[in-house]
Protein backbone atom coordinates (compact mmCIF):
# COMPACT_ATOMS: atom_id res chain seq x y z
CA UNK A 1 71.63 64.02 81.87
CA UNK A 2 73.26 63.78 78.20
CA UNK A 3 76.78 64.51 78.19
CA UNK A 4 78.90 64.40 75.15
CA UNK A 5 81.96 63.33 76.70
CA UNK A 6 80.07 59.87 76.81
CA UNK A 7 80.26 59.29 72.79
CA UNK A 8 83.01 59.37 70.85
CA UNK A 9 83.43 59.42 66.28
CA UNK A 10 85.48 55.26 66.54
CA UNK A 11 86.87 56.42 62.97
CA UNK A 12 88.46 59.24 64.80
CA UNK A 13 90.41 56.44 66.78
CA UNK A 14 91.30 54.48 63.73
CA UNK A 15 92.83 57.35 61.41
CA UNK A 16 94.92 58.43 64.66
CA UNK A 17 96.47 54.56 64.68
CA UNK A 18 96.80 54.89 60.90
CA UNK A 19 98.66 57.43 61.53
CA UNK A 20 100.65 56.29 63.87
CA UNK A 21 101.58 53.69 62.29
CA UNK A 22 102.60 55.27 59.37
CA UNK A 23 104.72 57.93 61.23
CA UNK A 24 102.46 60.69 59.71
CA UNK A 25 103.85 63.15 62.86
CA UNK A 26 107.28 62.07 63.02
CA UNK A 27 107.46 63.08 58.47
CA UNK A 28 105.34 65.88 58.10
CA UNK A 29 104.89 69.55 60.08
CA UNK A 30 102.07 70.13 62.46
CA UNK A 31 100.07 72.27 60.38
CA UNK A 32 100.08 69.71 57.35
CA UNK A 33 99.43 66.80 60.00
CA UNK A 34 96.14 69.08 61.25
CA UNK A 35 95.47 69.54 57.49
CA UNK A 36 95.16 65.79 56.71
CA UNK A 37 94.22 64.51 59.59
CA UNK A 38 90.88 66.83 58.56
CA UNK A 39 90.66 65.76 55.45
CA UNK A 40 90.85 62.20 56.02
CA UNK A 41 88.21 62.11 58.37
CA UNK A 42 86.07 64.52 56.38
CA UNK A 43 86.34 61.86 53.42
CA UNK A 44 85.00 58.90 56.27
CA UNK A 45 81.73 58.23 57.56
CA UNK A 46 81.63 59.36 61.36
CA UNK A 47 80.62 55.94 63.16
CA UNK A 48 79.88 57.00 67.00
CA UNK A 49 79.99 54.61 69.76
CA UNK A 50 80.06 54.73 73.31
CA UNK A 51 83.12 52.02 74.03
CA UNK A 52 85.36 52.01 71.75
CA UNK A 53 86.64 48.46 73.54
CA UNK A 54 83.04 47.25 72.59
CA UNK A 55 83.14 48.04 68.57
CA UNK A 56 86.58 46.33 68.33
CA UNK A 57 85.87 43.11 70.14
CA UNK A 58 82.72 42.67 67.92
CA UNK A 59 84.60 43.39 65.13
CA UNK A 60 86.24 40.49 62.86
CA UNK A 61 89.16 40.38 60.90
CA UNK A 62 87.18 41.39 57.73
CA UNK A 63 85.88 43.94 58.69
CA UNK A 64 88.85 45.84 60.46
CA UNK A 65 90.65 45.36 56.76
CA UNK A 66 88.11 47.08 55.08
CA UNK A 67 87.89 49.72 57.57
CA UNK A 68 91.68 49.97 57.34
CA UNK A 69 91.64 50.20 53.18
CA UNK A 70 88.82 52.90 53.44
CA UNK A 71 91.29 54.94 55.84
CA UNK A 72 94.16 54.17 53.93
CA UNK A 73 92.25 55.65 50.41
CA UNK A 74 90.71 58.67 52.24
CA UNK A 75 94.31 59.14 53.82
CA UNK A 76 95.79 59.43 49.93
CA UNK A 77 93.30 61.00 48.78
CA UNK A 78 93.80 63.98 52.07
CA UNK A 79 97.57 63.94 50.62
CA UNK A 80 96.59 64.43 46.75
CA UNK A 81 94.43 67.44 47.87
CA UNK A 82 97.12 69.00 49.69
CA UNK A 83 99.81 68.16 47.29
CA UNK A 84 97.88 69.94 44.66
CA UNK A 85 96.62 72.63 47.39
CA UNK A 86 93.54 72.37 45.79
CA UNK A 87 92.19 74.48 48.91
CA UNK A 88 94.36 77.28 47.94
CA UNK A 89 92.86 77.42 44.49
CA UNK A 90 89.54 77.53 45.90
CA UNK A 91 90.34 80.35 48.48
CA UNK A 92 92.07 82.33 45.39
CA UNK A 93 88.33 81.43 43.33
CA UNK A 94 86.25 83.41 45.97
């Protein structure tokens, strides 16, 4: 039987450490964390994998960088959007 549980989104992993490391929790409140957290992975392609352990030992140097620069982009972009709470303009639009 299929279950779910068994596959997980890997960029999911790596915006989480990205945020980690760049204290994302510990600088902004939970509701703007939720926000871009959202956002960023919304603005990422979903890459699902069983092991996560698996992707990362396969994975060189290279490619983790460019994976990182991706996240680091979508995670600026996630802040310019709510910066200029462009969702708020779209709610007040409808």
């Amino acid at each position: 039987m299929f279950s779910s549980d068994e596959v997980e989104n890997f960029m999911e992993i790596l915006v989480a450490e990205e945020f980690e490391a760049a204290q994302i929790s510990q600088r902004y409140d939970h509701d703007y964390v939720q926000d871009l957290y959202c956002l960023t992975l919304n603005a990422l392609p979903a890459h699902y994998v069983r092991h996560s352990i698996d992707v990362r030992i396969n994975m060189d140097l290279e490619d983790r960088s460019a994976l990182t620069g991706k996240i680091q982009a979508a995670m600026r972009h996630a802040h310019g959007i709510l910066a200029n709470d462009r969702r708020k303009m779209v709610r007040e639009a409808i």
